[in-house]
Protein backbone atom coordinates (compact mmCIF):
# COMPACT_ATOMS: atom_id res chain seq x y z
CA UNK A 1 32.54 10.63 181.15
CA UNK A 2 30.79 8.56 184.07
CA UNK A 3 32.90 6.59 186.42
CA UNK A 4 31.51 4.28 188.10
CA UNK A 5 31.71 3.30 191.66
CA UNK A 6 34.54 0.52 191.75
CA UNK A 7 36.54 3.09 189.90
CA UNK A 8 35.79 6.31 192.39
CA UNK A 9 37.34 3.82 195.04
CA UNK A 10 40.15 1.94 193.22
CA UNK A 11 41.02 6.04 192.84
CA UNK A 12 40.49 6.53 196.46
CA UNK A 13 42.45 3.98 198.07
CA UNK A 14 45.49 4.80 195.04
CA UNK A 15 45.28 8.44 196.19
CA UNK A 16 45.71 7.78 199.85
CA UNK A 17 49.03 5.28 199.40
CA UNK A 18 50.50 7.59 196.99
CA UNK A 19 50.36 10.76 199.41
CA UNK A 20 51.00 8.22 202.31
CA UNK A 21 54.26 7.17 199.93
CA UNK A 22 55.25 10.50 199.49
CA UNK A 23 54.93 12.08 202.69
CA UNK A 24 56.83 8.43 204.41
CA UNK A 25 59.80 8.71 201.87
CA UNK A 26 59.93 12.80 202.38
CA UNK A 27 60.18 12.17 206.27
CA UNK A 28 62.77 9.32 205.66
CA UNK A 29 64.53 11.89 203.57
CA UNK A 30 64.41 15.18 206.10
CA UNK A 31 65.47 13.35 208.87
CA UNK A 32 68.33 11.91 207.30
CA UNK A 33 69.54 15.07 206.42
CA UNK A 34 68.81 15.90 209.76
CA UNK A 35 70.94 13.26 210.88
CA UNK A 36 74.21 14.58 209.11
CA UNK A 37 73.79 18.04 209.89
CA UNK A 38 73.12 17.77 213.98
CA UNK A 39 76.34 15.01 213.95
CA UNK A 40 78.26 18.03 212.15
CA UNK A 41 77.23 20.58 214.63
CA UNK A 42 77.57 18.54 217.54
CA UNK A 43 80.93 17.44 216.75
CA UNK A 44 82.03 21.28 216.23
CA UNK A 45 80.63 22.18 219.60
């Protein structure tokens, strides 16, 4: 199976917004978790 080159960087540039996707949404994610749990703790201290 040959690919040829429009579809080596159609893959590229879908790779790099996927991971970029992922890691955005997992930091939006931790840090709201984050949020809750150091507004808990600070409000019990």
């Amino acid at each position: 199976m040959n690919f040829a080159v429009i579809d080596i960087i159609f893959f590229i540039i879908i790779l790099i917004t996927s991971v970029h996707g992922a890691i955005r949404g997992f930091l939006d994610e931790f840090f709201s978790k984050l949020a809750v749990i150091a507004g808990i703790f600070i409000g019990l201290v």
